[in-house]
N, C-alpha and C. Protein backbone atom coordinates (compact mmCIF):
# COMPACT_ATOMS: atom_id res chain seq x y z
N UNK A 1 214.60 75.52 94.37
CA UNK A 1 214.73 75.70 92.95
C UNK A 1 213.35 76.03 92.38
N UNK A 2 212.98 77.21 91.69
CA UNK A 2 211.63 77.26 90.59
C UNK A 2 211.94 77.20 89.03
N UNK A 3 211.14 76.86 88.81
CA UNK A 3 211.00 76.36 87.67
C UNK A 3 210.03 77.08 86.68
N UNK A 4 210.34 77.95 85.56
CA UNK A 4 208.74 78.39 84.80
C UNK A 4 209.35 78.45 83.56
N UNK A 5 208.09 78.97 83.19
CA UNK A 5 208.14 78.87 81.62
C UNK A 5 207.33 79.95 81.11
N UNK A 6 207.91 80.73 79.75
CA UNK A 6 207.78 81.96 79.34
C UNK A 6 206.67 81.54 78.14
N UNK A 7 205.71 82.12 77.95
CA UNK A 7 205.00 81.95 76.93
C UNK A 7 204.99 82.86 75.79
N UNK A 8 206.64 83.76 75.91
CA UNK A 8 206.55 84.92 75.01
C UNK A 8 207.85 84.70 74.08
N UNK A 9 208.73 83.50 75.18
CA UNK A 9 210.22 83.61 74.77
C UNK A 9 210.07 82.89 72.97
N UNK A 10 209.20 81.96 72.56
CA UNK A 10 209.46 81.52 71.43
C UNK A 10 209.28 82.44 70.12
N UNK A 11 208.03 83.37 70.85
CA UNK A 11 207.60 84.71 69.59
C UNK A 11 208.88 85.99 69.88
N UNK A 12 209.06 86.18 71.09
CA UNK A 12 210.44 86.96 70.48
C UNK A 12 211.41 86.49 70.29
N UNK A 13 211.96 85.33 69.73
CA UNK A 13 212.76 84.51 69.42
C UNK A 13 212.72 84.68 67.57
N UNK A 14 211.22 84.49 67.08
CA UNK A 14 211.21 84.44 66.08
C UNK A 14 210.83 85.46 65.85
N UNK A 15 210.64 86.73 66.39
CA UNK A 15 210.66 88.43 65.94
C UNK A 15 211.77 88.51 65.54
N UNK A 16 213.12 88.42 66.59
CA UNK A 16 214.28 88.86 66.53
C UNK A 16 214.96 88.06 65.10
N UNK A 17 215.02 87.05 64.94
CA UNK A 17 215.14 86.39 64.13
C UNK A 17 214.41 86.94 62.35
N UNK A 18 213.18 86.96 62.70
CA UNK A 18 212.85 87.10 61.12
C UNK A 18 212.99 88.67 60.87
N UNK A 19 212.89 89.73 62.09
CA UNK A 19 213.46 90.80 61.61
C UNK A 19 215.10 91.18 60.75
N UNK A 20 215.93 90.35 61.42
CA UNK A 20 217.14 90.11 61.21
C UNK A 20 216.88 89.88 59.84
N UNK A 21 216.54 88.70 59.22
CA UNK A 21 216.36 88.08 58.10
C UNK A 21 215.80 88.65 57.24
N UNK A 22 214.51 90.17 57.47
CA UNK A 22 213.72 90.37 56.65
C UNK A 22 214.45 91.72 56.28
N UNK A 23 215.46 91.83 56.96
CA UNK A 23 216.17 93.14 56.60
C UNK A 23 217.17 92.92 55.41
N UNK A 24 217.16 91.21 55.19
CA UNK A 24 218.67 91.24 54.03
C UNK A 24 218.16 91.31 52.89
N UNK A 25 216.61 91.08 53.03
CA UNK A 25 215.76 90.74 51.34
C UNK A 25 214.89 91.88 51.48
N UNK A 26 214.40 92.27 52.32
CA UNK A 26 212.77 93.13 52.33
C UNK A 26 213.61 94.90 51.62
N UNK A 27 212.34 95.68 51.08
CA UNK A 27 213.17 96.71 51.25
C UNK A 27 212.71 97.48 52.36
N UNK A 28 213.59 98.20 52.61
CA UNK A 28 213.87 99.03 53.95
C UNK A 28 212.33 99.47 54.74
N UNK A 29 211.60 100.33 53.49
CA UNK A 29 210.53 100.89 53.85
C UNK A 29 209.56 99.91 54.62
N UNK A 30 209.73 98.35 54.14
CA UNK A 30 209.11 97.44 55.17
C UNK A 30 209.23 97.81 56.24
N UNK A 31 210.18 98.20 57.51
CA UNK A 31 209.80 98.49 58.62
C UNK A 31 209.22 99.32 58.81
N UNK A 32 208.40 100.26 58.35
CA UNK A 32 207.53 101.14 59.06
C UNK A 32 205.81 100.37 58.10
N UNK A 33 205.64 99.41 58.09
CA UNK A 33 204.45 98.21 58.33
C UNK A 33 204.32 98.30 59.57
N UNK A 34 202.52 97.29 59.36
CA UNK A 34 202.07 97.44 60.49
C UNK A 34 202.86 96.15 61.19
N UNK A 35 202.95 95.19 59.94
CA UNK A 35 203.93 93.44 60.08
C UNK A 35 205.07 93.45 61.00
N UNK A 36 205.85 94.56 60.57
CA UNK A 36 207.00 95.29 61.20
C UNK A 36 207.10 96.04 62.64
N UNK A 37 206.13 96.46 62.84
CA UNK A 37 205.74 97.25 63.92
C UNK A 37 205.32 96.29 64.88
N UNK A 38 204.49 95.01 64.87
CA UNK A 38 204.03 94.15 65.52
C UNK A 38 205.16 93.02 65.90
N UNK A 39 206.03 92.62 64.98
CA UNK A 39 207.09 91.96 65.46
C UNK A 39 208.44 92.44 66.25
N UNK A 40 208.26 94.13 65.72
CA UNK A 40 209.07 94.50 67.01
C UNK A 40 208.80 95.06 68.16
N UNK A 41 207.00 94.87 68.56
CA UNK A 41 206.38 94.69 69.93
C UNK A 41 206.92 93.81 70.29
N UNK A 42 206.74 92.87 69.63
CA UNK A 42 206.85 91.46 70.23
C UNK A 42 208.64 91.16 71.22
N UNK A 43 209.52 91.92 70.67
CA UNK A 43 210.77 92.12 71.18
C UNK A 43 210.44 92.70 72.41
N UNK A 44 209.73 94.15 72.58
CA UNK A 44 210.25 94.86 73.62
C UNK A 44 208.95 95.11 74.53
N UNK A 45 207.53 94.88 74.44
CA UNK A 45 206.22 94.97 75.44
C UNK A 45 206.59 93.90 76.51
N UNK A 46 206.05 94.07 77.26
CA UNK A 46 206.17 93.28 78.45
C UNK A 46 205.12 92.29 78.10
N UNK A 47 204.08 92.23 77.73
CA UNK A 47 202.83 91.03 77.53
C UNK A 47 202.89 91.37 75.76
N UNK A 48 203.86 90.76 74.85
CA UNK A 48 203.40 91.14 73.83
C UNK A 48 201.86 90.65 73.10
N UNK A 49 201.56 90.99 72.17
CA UNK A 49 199.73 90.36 71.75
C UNK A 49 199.99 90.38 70.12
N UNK A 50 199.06 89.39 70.12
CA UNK A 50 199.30 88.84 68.61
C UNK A 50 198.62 89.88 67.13
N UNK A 51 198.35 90.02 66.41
CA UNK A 51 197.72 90.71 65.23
C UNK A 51 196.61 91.79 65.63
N UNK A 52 195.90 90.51 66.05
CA UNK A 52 194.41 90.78 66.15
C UNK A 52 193.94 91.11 67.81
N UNK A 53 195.12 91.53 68.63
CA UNK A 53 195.06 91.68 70.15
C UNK A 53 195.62 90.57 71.26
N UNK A 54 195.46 89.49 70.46
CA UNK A 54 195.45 88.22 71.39
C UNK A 54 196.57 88.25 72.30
N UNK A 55 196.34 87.49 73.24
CA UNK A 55 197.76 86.96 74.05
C UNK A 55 198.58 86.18 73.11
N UNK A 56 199.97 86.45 73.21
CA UNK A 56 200.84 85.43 73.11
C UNK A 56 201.17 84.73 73.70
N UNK A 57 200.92 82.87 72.91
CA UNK A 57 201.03 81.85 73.62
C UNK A 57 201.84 81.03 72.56
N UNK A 58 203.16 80.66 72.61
CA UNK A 58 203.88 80.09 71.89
C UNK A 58 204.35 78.88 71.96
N UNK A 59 203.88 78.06 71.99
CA UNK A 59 204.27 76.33 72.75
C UNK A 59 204.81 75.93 72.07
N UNK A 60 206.07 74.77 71.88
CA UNK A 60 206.63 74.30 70.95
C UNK A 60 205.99 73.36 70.03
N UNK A 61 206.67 73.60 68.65
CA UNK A 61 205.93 72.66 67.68
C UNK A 61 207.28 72.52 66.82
N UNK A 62 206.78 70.78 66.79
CA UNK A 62 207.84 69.86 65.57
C UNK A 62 207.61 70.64 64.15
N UNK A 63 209.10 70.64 63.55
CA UNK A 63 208.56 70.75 62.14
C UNK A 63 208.03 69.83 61.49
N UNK A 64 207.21 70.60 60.64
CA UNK A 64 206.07 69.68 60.16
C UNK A 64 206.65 68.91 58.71
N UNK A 65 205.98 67.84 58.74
CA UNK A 65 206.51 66.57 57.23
C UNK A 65 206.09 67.78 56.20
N UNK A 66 206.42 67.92 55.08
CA UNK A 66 208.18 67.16 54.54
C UNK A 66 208.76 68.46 54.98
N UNK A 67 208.67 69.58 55.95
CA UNK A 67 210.04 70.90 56.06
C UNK A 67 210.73 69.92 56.93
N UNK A 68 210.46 68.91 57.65
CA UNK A 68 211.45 68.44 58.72
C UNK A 68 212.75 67.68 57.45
N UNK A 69 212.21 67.39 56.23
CA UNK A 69 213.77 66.93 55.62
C UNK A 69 214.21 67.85 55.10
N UNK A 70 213.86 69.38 54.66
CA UNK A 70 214.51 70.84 54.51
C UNK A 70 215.70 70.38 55.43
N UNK A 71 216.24 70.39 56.30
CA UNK A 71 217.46 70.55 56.93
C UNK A 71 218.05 69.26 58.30
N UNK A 72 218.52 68.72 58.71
CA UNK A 72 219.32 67.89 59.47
C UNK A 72 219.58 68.64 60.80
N UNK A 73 219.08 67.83 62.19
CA UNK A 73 219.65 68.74 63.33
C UNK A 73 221.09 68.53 63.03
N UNK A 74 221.82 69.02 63.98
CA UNK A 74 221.60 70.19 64.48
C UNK A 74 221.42 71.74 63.85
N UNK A 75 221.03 71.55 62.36
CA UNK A 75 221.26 72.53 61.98
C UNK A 75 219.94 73.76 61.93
N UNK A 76 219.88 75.16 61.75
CA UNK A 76 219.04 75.87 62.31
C UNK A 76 218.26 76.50 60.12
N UNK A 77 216.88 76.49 59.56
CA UNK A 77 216.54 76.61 58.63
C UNK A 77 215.91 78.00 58.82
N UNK A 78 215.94 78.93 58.08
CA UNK A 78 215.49 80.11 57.98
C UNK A 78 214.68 80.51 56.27
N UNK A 79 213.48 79.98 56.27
CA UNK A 79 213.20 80.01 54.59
C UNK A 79 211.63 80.74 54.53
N UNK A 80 211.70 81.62 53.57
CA UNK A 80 210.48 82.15 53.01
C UNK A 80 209.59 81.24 51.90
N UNK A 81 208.31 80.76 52.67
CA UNK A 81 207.21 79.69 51.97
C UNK A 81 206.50 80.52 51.02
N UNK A 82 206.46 80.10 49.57
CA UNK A 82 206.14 80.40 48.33
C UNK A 82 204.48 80.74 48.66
N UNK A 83 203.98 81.74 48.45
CA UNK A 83 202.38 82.42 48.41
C UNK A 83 202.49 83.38 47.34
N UNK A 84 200.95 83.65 48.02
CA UNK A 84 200.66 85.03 46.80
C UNK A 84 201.17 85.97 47.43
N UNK A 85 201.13 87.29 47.06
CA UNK A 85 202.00 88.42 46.98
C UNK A 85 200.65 89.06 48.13
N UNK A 86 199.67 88.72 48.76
CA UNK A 86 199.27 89.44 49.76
C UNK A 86 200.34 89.38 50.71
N UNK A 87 200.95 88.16 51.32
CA UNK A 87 201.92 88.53 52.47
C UNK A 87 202.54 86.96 52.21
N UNK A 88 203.71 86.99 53.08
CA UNK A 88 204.55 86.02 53.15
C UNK A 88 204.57 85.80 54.61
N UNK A 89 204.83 84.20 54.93
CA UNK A 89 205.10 83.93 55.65
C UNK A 89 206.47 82.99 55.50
N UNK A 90 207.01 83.52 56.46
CA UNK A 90 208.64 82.67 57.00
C UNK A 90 208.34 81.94 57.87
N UNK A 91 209.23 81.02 57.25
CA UNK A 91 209.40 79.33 58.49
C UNK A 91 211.06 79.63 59.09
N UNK A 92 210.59 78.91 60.32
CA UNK A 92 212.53 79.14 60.74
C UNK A 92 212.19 78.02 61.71
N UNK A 93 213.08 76.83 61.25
CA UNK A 93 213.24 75.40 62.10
C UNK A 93 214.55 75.93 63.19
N UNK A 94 214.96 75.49 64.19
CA UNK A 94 215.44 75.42 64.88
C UNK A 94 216.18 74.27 65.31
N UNK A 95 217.36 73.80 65.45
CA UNK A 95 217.78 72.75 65.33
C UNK A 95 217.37 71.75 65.01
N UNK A 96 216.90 72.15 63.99
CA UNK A 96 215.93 71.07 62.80
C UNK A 96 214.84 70.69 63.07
N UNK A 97 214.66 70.90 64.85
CA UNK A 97 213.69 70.36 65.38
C UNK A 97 212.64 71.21 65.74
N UNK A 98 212.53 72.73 65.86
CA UNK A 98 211.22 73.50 66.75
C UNK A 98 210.76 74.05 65.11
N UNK A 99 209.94 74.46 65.29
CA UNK A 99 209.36 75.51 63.89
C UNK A 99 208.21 76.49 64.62
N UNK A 100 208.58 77.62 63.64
CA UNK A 100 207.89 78.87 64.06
C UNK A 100 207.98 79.50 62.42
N UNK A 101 206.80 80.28 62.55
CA UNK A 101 206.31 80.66 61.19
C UNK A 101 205.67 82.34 61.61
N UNK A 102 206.32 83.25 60.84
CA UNK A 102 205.89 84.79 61.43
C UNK A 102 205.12 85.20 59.99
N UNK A 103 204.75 86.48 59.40
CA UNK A 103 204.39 86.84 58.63
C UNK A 103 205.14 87.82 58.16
N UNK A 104 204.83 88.38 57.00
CA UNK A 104 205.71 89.05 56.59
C UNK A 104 204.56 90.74 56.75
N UNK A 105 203.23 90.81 56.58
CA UNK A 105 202.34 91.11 56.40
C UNK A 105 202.38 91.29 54.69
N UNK A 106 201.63 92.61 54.57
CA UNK A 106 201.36 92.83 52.79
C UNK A 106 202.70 93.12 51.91
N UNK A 107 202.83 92.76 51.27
CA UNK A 107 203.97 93.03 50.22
C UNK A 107 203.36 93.36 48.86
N UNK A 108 204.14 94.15 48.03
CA UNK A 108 203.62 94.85 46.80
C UNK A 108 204.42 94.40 45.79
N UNK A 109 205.08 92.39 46.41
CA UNK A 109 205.68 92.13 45.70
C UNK A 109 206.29 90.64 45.81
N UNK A 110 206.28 89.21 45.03
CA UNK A 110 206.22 87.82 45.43
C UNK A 110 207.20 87.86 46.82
N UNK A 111 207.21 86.72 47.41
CA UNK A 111 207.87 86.92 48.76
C UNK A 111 209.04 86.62 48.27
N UNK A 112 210.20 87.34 48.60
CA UNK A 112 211.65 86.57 48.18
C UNK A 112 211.86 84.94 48.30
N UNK A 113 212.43 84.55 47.24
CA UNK A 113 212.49 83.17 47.52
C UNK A 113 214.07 82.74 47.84
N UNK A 114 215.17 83.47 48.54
CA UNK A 114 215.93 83.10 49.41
C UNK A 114 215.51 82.38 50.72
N UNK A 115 216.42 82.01 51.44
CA UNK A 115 216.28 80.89 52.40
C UNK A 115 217.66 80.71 53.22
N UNK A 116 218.55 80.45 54.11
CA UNK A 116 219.47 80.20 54.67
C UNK A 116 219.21 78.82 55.74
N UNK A 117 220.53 78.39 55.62
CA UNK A 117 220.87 77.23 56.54
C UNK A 117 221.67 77.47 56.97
N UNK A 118 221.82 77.09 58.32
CA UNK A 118 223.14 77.63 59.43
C UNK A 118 223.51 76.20 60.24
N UNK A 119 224.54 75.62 60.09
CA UNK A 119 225.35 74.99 60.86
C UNK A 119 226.24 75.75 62.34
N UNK A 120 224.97 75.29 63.25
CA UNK A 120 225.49 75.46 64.14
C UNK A 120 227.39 75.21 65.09
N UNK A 121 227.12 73.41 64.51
CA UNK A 121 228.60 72.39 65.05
C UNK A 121 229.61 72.61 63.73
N UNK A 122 229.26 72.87 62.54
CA UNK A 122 230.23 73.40 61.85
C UNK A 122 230.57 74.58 61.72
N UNK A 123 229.61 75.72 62.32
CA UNK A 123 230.26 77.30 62.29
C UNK A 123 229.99 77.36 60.51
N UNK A 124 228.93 76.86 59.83
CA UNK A 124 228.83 77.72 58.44
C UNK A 124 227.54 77.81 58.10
N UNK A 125 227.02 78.27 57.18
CA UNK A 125 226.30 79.15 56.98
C UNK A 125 225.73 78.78 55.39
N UNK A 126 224.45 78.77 54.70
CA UNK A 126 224.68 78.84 53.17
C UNK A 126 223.19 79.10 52.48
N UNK A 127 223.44 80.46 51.90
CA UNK A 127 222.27 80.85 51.60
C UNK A 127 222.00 79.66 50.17
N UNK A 128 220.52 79.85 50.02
CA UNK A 128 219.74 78.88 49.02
C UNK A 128 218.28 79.62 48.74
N UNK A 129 217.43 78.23 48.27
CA UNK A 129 216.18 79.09 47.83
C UNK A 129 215.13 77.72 48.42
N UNK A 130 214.31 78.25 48.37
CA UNK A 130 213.10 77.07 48.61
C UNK A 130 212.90 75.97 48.01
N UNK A 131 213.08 76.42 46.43
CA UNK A 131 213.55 75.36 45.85
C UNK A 131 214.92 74.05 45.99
N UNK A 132 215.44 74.99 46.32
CA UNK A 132 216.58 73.62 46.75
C UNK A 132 216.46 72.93 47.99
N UNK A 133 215.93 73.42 48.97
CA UNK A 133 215.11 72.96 49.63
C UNK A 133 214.52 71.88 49.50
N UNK A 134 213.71 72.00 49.00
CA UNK A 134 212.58 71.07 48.18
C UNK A 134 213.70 69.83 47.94
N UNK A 135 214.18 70.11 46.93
CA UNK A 135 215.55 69.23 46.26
C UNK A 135 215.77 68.33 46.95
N UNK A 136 216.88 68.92 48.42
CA UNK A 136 216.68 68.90 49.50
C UNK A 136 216.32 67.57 50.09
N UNK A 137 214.29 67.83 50.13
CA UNK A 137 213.71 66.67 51.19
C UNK A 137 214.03 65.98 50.23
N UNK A 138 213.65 65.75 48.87
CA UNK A 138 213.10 64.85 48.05
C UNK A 138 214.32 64.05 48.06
N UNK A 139 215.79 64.37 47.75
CA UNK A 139 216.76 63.47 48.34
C UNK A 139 217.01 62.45 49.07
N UNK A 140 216.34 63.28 50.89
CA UNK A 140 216.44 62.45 51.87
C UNK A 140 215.52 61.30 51.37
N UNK A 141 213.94 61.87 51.11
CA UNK A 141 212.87 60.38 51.48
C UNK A 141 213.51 59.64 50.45
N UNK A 142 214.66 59.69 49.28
CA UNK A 142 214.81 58.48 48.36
C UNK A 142 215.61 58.25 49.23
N UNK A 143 216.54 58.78 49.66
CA UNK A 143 217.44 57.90 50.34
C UNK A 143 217.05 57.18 51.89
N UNK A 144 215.91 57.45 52.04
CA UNK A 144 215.02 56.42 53.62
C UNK A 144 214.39 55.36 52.20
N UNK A 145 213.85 55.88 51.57
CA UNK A 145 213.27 54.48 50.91
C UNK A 145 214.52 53.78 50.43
N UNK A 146 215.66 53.96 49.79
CA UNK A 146 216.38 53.05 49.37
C UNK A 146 216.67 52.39 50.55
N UNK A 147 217.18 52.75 51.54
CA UNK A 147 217.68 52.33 52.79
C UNK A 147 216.58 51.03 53.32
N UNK A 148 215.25 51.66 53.13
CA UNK A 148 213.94 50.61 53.58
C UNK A 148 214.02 49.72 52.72
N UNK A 149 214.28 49.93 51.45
CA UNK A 149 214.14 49.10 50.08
C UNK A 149 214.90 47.60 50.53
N UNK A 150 216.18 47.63 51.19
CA UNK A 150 217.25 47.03 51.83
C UNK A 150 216.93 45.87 51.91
């Protein structure tokens, strides 16, 4: 039996993914960016490389406090983080549990503030905004502190 591990599978994971996603809000002309062009290396080069040349090295990472109360495993978070209008970056949790963050590169315009949640074990789906999101954590931690309050 061997055993390995891909150091590319998590960045084309989240190419394929935020391309998908950046096609329902972005307008079209976004794909011919350089943002665009680099995340769909990242799909199809054999050694894809990061911005600035680098190797891609994608190791897993927890979502970070407070996006980890954005959403409940098993469910999968797909949300655009509020910046300035140089570029956006998207977060996309993964069964609540992995996070990966791509760029959007330059935009000539605030980053959309849509967002989706996908229930994997229920088969549904429900678009939102960052803001509710937000809503969201702030919910959960009252409801761990009431629970602690106990």
């Amino acid at each position: 039996m061997a055993l390995s591990l891909s150091s590319t599978i998590r960045a084309r994971v989240a190419a394929k993914i935020a391309l998908g996603a950046f096609s329902l809000v972005l307008p079209e002309d976004w794909l011919d960016t350089a943002a665009a062009k680099l995340l769909q290396s990242w799909l199809w080069d054999k050694s894809p490389k990061t911005a600035d040349g680098g190797t891609i090295f994608a190791s897993p990472q927890k979502v970070p406090d407070p996006m980890d109360k954005f959403c409940r495993p098993p469910e999968h978070l797909l949300f655009f983080l509020p910046g300035d209008q140089a570029h956006a970056n998207f977060g996309i949790a993964l069964f609540g549990e992995e996070f990966m963050v791509v760029s959007t590169g330059p935009l000539d315009h605030p980053a959309p503030k849509t967002a989706w949640c996908l229930d994997p074990i229920a088969h549904t789906h429900q678009e939102t905004s960052f803001s509710e999101l937000v809503m969201r954590a702030r919910q959960a931690y009252a409801a761990e502190f009431a629970q602690a309050s106990q």
